[in-house]
Structure formats: structure tokens, C-alpha cells
N, C-alpha and C. Protein backbone atom coordinates (compact mmCIF):
# COMPACT_ATOMS: atom_id res chain seq x y z
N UNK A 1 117.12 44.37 16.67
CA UNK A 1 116.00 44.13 15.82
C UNK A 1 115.13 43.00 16.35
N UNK A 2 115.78 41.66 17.00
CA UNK A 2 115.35 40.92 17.48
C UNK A 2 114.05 41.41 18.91
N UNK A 3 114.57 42.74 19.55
CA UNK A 3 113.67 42.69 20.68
C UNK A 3 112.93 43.71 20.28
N UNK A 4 112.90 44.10 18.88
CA UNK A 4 111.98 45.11 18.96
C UNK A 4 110.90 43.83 18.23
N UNK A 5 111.05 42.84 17.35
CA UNK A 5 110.09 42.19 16.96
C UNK A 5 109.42 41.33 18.24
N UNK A 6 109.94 40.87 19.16
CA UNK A 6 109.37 40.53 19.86
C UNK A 6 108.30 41.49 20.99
N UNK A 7 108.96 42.48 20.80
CA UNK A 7 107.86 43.62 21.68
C UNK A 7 106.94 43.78 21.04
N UNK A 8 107.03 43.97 19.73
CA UNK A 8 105.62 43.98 18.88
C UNK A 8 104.76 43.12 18.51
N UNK A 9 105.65 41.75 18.29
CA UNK A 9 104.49 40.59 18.85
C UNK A 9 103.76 40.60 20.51
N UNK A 10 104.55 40.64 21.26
CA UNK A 10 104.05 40.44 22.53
C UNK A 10 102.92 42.21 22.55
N UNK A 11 103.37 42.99 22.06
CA UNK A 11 102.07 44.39 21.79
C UNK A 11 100.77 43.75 21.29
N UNK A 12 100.96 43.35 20.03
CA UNK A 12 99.82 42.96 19.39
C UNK A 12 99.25 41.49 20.32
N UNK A 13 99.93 40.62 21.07
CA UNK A 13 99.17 39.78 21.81
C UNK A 13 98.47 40.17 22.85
N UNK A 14 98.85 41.08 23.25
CA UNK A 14 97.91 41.90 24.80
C UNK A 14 97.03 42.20 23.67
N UNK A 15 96.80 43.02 22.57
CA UNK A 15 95.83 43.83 22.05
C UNK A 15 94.63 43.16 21.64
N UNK A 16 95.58 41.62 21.15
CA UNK A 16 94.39 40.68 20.63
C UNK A 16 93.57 40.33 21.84
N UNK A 17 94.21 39.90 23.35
CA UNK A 17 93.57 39.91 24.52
C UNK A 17 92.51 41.03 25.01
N UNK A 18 92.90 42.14 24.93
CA UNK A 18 91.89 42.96 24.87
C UNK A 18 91.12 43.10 24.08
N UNK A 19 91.18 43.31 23.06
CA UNK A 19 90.16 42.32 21.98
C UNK A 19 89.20 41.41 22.12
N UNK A 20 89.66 40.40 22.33
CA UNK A 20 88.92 39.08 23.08
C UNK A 20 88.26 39.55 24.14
N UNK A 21 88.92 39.96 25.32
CA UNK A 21 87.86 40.28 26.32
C UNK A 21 87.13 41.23 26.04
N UNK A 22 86.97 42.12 25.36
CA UNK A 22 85.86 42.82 24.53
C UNK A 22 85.10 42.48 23.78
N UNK A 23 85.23 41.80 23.00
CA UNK A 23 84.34 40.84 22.13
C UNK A 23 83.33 39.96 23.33
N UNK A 24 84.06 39.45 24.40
CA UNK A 24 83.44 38.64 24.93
C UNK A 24 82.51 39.25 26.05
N UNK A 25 82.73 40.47 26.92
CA UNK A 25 82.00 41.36 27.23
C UNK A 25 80.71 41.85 26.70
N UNK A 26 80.96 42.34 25.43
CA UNK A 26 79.69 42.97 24.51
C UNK A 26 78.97 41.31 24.21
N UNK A 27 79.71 40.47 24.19
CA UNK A 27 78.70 39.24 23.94
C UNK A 27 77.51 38.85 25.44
N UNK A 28 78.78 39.03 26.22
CA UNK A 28 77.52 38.69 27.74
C UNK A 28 76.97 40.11 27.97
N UNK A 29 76.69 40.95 27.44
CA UNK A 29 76.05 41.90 27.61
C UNK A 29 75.00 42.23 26.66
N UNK A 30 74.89 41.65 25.79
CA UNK A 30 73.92 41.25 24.84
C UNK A 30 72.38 41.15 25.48
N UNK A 31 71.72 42.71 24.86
CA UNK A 31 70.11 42.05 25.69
C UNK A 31 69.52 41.27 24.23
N UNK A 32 68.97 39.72 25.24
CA UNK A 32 67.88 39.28 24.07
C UNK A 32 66.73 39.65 24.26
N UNK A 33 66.17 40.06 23.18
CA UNK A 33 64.99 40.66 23.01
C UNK A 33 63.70 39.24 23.05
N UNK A 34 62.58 39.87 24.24
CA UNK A 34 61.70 39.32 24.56
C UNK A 34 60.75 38.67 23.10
N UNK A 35 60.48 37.69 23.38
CA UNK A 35 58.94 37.53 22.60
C UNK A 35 57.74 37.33 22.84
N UNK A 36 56.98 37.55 22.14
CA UNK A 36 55.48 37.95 22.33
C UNK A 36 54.99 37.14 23.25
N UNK A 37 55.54 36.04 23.35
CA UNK A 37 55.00 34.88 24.41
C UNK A 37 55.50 34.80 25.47
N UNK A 38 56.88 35.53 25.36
CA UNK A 38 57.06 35.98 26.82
C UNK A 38 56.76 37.31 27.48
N UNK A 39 56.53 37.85 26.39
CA UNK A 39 55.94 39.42 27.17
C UNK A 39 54.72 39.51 27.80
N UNK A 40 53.80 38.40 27.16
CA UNK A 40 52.24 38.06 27.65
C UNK A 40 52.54 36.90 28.97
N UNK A 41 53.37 36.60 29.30
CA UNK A 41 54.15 36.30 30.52
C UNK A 41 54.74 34.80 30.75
N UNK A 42 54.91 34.40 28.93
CA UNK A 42 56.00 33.37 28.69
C UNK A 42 55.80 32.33 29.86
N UNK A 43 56.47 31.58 30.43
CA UNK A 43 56.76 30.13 30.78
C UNK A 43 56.11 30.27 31.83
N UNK A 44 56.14 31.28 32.94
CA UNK A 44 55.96 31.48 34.00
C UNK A 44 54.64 30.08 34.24
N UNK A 45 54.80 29.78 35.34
CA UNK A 45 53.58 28.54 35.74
C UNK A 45 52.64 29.20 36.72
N UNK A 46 51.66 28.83 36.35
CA UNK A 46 49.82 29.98 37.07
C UNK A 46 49.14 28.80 36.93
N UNK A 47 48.23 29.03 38.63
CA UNK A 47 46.96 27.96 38.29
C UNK A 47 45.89 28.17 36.52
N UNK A 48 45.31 27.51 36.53
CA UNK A 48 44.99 27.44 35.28
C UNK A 48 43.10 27.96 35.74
N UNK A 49 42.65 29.61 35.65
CA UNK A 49 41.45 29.38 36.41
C UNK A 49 40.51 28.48 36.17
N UNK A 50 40.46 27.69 34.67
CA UNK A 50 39.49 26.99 34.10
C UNK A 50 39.50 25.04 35.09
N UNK A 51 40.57 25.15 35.56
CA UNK A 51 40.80 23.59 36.35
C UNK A 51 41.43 24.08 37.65
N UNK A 52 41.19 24.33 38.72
CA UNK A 52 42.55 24.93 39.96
C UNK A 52 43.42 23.16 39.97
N UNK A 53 42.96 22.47 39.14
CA UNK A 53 44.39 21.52 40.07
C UNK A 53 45.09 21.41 38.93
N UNK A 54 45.12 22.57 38.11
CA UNK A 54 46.31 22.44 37.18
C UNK A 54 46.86 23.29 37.00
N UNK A 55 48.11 23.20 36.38
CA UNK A 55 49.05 24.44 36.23
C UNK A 55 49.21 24.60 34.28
N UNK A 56 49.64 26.13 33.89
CA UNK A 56 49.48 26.88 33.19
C UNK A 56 50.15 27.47 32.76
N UNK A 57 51.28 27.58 31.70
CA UNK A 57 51.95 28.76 31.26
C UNK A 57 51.11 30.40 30.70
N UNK A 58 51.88 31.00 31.51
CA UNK A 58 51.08 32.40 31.81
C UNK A 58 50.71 33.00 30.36
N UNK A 59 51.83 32.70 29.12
CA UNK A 59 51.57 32.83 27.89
C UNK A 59 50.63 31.97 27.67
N UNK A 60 50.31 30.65 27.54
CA UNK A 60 49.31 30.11 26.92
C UNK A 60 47.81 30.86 27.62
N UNK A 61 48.00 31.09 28.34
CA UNK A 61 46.73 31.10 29.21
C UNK A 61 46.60 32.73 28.90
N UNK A 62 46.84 33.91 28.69
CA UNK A 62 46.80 35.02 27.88
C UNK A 62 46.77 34.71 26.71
N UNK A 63 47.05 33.89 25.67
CA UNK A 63 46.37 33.38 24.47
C UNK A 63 45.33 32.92 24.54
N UNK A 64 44.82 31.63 25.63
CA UNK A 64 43.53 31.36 25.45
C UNK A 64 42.67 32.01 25.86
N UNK A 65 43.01 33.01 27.05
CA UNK A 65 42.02 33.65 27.45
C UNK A 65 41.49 34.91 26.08
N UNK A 66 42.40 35.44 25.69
CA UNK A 66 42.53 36.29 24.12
C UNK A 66 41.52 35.37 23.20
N UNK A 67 41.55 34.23 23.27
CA UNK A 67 41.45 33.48 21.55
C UNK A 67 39.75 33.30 22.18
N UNK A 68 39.51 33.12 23.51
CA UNK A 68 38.14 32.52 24.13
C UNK A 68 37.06 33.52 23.90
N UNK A 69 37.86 34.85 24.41
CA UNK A 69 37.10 36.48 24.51
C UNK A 69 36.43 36.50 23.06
N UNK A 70 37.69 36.34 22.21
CA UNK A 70 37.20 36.16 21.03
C UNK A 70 35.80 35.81 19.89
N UNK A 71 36.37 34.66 20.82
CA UNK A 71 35.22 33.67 20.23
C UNK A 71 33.75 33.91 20.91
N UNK A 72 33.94 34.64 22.09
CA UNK A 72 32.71 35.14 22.53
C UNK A 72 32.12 36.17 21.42
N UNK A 73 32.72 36.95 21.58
CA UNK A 73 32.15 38.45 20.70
C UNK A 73 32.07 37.93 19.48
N UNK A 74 32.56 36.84 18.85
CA UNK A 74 31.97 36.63 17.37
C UNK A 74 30.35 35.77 17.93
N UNK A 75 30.37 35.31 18.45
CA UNK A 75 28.95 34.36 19.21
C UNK A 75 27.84 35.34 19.15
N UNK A 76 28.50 36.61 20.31
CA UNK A 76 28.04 37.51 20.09
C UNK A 76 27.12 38.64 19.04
N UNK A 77 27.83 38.71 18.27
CA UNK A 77 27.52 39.83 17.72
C UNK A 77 26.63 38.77 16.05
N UNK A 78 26.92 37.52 16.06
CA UNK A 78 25.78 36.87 15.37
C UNK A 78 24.39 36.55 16.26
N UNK A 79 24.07 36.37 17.40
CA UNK A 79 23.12 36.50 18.66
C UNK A 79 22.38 37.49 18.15
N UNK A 80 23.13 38.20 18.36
CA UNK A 80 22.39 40.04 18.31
C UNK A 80 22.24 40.59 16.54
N UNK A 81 22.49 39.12 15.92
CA UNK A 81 22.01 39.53 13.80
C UNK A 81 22.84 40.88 13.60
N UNK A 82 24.45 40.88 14.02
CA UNK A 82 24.89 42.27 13.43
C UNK A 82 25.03 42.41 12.25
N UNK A 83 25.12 43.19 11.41
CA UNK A 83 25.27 43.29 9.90
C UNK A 83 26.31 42.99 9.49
N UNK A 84 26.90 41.97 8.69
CA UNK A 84 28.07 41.87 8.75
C UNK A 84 28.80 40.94 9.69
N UNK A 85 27.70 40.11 9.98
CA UNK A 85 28.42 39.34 11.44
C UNK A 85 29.17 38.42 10.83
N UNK A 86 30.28 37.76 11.63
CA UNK A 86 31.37 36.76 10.93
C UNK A 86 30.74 35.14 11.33
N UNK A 87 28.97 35.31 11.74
CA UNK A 87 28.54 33.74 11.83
C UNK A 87 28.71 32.94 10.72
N UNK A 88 28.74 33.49 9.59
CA UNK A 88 28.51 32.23 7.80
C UNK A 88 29.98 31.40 7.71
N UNK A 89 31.22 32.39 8.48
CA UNK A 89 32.47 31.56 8.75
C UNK A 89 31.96 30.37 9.76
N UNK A 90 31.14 30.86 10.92
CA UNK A 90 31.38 29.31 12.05
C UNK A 90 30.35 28.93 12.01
N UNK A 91 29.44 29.14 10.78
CA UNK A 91 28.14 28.06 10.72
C UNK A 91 28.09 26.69 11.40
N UNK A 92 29.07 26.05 11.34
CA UNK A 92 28.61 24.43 11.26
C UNK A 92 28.91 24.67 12.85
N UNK A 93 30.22 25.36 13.33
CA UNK A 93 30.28 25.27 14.78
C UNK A 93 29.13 25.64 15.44
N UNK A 94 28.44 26.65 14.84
CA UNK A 94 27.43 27.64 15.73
C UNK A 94 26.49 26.21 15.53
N UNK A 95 25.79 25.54 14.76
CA UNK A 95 24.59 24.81 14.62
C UNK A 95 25.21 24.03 15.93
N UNK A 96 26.55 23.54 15.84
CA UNK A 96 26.93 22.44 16.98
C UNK A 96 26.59 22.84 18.10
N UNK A 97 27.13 24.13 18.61
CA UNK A 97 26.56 24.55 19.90
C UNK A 97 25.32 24.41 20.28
N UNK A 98 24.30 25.01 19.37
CA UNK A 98 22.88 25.29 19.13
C UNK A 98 22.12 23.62 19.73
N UNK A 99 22.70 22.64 19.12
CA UNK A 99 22.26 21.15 19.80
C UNK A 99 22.80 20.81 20.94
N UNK A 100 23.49 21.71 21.39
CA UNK A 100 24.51 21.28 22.71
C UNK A 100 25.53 20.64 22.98
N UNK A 101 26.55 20.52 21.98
CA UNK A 101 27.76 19.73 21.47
C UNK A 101 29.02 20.96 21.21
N UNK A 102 29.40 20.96 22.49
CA UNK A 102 30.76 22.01 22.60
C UNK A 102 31.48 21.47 21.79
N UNK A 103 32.23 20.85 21.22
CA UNK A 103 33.00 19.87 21.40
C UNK A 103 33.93 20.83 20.06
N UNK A 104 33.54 20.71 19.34
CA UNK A 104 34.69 21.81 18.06
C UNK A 104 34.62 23.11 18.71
N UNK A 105 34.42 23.94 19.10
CA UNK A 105 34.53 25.44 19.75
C UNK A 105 35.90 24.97 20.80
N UNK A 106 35.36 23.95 21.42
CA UNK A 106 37.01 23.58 22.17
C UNK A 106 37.83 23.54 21.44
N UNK A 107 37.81 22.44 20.10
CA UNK A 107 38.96 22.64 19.30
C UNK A 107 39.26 23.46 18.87
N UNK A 108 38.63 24.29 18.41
CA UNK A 108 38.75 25.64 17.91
C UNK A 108 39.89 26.56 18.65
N UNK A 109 39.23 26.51 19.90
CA UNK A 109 39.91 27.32 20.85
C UNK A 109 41.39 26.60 21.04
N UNK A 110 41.28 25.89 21.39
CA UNK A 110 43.14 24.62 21.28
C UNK A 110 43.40 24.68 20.65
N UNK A 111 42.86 24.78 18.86
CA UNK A 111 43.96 25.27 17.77
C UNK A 111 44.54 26.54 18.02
N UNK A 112 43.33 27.52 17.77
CA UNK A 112 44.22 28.76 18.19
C UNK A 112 45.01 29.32 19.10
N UNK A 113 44.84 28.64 20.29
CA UNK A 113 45.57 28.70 21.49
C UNK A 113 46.94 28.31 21.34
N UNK A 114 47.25 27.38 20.30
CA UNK A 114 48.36 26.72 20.13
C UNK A 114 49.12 27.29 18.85
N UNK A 115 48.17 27.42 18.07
CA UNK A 115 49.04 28.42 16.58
C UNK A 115 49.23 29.27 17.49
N UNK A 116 49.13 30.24 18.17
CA UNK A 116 49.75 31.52 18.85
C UNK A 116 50.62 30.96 19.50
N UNK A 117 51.02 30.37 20.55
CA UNK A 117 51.57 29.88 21.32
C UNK A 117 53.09 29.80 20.71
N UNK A 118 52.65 28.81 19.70
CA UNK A 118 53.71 27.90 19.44
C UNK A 118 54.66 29.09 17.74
N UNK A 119 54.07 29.93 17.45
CA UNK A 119 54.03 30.97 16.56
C UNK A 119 55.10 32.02 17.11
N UNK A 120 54.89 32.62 18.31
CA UNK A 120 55.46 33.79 19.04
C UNK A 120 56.34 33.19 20.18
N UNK A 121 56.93 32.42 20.26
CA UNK A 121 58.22 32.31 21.14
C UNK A 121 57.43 31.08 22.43
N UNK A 122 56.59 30.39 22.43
CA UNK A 122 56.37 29.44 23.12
C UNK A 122 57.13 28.13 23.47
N UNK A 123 58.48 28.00 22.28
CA UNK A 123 58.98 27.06 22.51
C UNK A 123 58.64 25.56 22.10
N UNK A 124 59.06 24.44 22.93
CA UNK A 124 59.53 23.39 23.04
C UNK A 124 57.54 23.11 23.16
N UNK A 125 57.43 23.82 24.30
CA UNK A 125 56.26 23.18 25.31
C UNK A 125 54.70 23.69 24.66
N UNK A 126 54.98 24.12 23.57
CA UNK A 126 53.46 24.13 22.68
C UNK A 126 53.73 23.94 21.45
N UNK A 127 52.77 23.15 20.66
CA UNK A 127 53.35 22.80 19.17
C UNK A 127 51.64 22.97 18.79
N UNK A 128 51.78 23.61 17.20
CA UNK A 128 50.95 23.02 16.90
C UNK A 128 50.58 22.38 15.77
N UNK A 129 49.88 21.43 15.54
CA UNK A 129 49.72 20.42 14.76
C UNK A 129 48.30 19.97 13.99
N UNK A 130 47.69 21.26 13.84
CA UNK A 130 46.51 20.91 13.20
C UNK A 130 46.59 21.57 11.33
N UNK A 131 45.85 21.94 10.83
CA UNK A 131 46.03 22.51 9.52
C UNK A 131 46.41 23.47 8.90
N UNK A 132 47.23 23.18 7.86
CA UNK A 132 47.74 24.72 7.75
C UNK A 132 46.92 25.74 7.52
N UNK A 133 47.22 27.25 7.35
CA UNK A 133 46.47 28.25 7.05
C UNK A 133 45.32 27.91 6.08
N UNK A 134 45.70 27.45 5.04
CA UNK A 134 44.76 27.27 3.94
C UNK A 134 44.00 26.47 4.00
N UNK A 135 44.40 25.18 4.37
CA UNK A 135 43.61 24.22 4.64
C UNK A 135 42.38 24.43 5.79
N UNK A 136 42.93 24.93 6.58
CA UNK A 136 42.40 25.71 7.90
C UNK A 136 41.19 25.75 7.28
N UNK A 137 40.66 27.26 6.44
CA UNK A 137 40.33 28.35 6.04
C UNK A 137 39.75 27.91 4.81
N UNK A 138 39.52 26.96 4.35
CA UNK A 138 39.26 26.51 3.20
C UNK A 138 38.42 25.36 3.66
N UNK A 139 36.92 25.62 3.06
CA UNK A 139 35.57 24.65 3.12
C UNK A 139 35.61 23.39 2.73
N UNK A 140 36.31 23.16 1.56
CA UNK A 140 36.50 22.12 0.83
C UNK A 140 37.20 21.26 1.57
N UNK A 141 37.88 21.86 2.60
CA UNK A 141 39.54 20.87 2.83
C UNK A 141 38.92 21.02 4.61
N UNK A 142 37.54 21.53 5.20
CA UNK A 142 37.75 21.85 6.38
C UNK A 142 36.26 22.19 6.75
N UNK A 143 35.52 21.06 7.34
CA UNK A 143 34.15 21.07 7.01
C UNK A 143 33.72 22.06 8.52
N UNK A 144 34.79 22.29 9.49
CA UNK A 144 34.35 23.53 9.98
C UNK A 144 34.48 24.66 10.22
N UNK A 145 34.71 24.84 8.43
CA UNK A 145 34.77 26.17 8.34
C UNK A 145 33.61 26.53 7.15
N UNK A 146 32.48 27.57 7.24
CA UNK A 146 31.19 27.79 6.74
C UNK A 146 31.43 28.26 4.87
N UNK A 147 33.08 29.07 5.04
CA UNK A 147 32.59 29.89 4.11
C UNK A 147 34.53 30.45 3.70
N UNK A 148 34.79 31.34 2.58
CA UNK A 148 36.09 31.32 2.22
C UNK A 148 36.09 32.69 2.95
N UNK A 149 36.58 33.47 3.52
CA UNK A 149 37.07 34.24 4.22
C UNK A 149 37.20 35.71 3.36
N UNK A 150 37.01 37.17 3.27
CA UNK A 150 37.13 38.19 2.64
C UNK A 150 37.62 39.21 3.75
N UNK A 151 38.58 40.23 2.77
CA UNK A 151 39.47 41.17 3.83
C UNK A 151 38.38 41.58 4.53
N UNK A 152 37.48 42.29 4.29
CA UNK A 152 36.67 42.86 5.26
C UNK A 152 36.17 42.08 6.35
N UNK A 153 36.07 40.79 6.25
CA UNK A 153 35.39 39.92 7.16
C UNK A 153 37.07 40.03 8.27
N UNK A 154 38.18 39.54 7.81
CA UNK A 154 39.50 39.33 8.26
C UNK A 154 39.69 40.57 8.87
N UNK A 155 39.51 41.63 8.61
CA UNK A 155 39.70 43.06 9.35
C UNK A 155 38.81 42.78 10.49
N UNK A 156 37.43 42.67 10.58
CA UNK A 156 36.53 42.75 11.93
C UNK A 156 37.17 41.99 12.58
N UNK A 157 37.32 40.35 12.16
CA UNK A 157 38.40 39.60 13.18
C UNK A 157 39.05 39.87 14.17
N UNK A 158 40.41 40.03 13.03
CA UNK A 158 41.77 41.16 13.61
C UNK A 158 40.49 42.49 14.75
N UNK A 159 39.78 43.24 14.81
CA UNK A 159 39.19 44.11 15.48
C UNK A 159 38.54 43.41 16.52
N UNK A 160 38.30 42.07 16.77
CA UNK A 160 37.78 41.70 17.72
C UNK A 160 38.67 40.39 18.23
N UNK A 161 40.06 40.72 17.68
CA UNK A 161 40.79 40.16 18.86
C UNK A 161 41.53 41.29 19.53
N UNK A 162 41.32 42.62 18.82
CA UNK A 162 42.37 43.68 19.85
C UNK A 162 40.87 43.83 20.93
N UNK A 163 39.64 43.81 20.72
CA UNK A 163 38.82 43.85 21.99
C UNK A 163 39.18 42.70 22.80
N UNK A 164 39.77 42.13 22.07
CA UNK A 164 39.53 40.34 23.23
C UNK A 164 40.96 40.60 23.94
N UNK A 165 41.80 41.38 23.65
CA UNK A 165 42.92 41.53 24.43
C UNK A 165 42.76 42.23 25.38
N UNK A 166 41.63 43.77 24.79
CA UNK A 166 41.66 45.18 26.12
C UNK A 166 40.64 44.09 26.88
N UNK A 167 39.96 43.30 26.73
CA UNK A 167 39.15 42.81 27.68
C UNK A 167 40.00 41.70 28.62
N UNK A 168 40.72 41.38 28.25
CA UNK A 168 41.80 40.39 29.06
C UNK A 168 43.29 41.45 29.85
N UNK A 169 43.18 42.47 29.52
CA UNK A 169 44.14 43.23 30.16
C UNK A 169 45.07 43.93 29.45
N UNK A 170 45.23 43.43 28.11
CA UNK A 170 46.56 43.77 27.43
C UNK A 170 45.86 44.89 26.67
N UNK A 171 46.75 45.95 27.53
CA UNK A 171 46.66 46.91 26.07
C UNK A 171 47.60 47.92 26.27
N UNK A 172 49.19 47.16 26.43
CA UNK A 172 50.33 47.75 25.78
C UNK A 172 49.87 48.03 24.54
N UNK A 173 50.21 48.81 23.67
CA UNK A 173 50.31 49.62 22.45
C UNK A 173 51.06 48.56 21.64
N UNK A 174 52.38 48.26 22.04
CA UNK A 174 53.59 47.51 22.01
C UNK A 174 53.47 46.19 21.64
N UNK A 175 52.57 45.80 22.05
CA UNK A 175 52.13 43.83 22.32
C UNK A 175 50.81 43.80 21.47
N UNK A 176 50.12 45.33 21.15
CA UNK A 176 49.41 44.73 20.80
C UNK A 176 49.31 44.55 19.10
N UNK A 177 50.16 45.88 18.88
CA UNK A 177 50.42 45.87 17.59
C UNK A 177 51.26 44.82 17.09
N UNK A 178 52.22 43.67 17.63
CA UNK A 178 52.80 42.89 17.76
C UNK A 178 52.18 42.25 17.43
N UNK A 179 50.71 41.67 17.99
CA UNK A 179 49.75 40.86 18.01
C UNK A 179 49.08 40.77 16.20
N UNK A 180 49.13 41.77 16.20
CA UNK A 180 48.23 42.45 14.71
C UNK A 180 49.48 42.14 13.80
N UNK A 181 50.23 42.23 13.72
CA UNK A 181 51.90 41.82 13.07
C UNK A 181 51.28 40.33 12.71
N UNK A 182 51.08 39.61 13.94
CA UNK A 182 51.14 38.21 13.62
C UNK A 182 50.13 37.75 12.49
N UNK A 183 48.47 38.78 13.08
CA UNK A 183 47.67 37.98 12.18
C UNK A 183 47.54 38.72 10.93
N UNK A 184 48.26 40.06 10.49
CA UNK A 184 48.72 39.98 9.26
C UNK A 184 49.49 39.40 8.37
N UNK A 185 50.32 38.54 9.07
CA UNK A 185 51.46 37.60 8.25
C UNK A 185 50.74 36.51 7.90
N UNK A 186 49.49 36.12 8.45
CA UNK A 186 48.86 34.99 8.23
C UNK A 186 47.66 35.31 7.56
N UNK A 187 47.27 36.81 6.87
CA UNK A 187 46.03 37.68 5.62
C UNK A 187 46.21 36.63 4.78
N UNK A 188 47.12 36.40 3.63
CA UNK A 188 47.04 36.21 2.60
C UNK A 188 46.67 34.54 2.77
N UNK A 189 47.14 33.52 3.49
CA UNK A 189 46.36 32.13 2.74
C UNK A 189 44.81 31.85 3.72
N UNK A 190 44.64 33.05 4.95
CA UNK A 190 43.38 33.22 5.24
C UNK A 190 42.12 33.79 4.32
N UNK A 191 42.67 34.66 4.27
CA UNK A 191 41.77 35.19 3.31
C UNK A 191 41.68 34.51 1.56
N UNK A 192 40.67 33.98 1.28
CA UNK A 192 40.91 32.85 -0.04
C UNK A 192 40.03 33.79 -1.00
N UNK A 193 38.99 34.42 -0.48
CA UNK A 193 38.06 35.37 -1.12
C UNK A 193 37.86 36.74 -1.11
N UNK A 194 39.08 37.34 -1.81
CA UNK A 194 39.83 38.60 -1.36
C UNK A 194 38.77 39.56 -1.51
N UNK A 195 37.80 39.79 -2.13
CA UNK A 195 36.51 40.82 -2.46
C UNK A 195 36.95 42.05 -2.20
């Protein structure tokens, strides 16, 4: 009786070993799934085209180039008096430009460059630290912003950052709807004037 209990302990100790090394197998075999900031090409270091003596994470720099495009085609399409244009949001920026004072359109662009960034898997090495959504987005609390924001205005947006992506290269299906993921999670304290 004695060696049959010991065979069955020493059974069940190989089993727990195989066990273990199975457990620990399926653990290092574990794919982690990419994020958005690394799929737009994460850490990787790239001259930066806007400075050549600097360097660039390939994600930030597919965000800013995304967030810049952007900000063109809204420039844009108030230039050209479209119906519906999203200028009454960047009034105060647009007058700034208009006197020749970049200087908030940069910020602009560095906020958003950095809420994405630091939003979708950027890590350690982008933070960002300016206002929250609401405050953002809200006149009262944010003198450059023109006006309270309405879905329809927030839809063209969202529509002219998936142009600001096919115009920067991205137009996985995959990344981009990903993209649209993000700035739907952030509709509701953007949008203050739901109409």
C-alpha cells in the first residue's frame, strides 16, 4: 500500500510538472496585441521632417502629421465659406492666424498630438497635460475655443480626420476605424451642444 501511494504521489508530481510547463509555454506564447500607437509605428525613432536634426517617434509623428492635415482642411474649407464650416469652433485661433500669430494652432496641434499619443499606447514618453475634454471644449473654461460643439459639427470632424489620415497614408480599414473608436469615446463631454 505504501508503494502504491507513493507512485501516485510521484504520478501526480510529473503531472503537476507538465502542467507547469504548459501553463508556462502558453504564457510565453502569448501574442500581445499591438496598439494604435504602435501600429501607426509606435516608438520606432525617424528624423522628424519638420526639424532634420531631430528625432521622432514614428507614432507621434503619424499623429501629428494626422492632427496637422487636419487642421488644414478645417482652415480650409472656412477659406472657401463652406456651409457648415467648423470656423465658429476656431474663431479666436483663425483671427490669430489672420494677424500673423501662429502661436495657439501650434498648441493646438501639441495638444492633440499628445491626447492621441499618450491615449493609444504611447507610453511613458508622451503625456498629456493640458485640459480635460470638457474644459477643452467649453468657451467659458477655454477662451480658444469659439463655440460649444454639436453632433453634426463632431461628425464632419471625425470625417476630416479619416481624410487627414488617407492623406497621410493610413488607410488600413483596421487603424482606421480604431481611430474613430477613439474619437467616439471622447462624443459625449465634446460635444456640450447636442442639437
Amino acid at each position: 500500500m505504501a508503494n502504491y501511494k507513493k507512485s501516485l504521489l510521484t504520478l501526480l508530481a510529473v503531472a503537476g510538472m507538465f502542467t507547469a510547463c504548459s501553463d508556462d509555454d502558453d504564457a510565453n506564447n502569448t501574442v500581445t496585441e499591438q496598439t494604435l500607437y504602435d501600429k501607426l509605428g509606435g516608438t520606432t525613432m525617424v528624423t522628424d521632417p519638420n526639424d532634420p536634426n531631430k528625432m521622432i517617434e514614428q507614432g507621434r509623428l503619424s499623429y501629428r502629421s494626422v492632427v496637422d492635415s487636419t487642421i488644414v482642411l478645417i482652415v480650409s474649407d472656412v477659406i472657401a465659406e463652406e456651409e457648415g464650416n467648423l470656423g465658429t469652433y476656431f474663431a479666436p485661433i483663425l483671427a490669430e492666424v489672420s494677424a500673423g500669430n501662429n502661436t495657439n494652432v501650434a498648441v493646438l496641434s501639441d495638444n492633440l498630438t499628445d491626447f492621441f499619443s499618450a491615449n493609444t499606447g504611447g507610453g511613458d514618453t508622451n503625456t498629456y497635460n493640458g485640459l480635460n475634454m470638457v474644459a477643452a471644449h467649453d468657451p467659458e473654461q477655454n477662451p480658444r475655443m469659439g463655440a460649444k460643439a454639436d453632433n453634426a459639427d463632431y461628425d464632419k470632424f471625425v470625417g476630416y480626420v479619416g481624410q487627414a489620415a488617407a492623406l497621410n497614408g493610413v488607410t488600413d480599414t483596421e487603424i482606421i476605424n480604431e481611430v474613430v473608436e477613439v474619437l467616439e469615446s471622447i462624443r459625449e463631454p465634446i460635444v456640450q451642444d447636442p442639437q
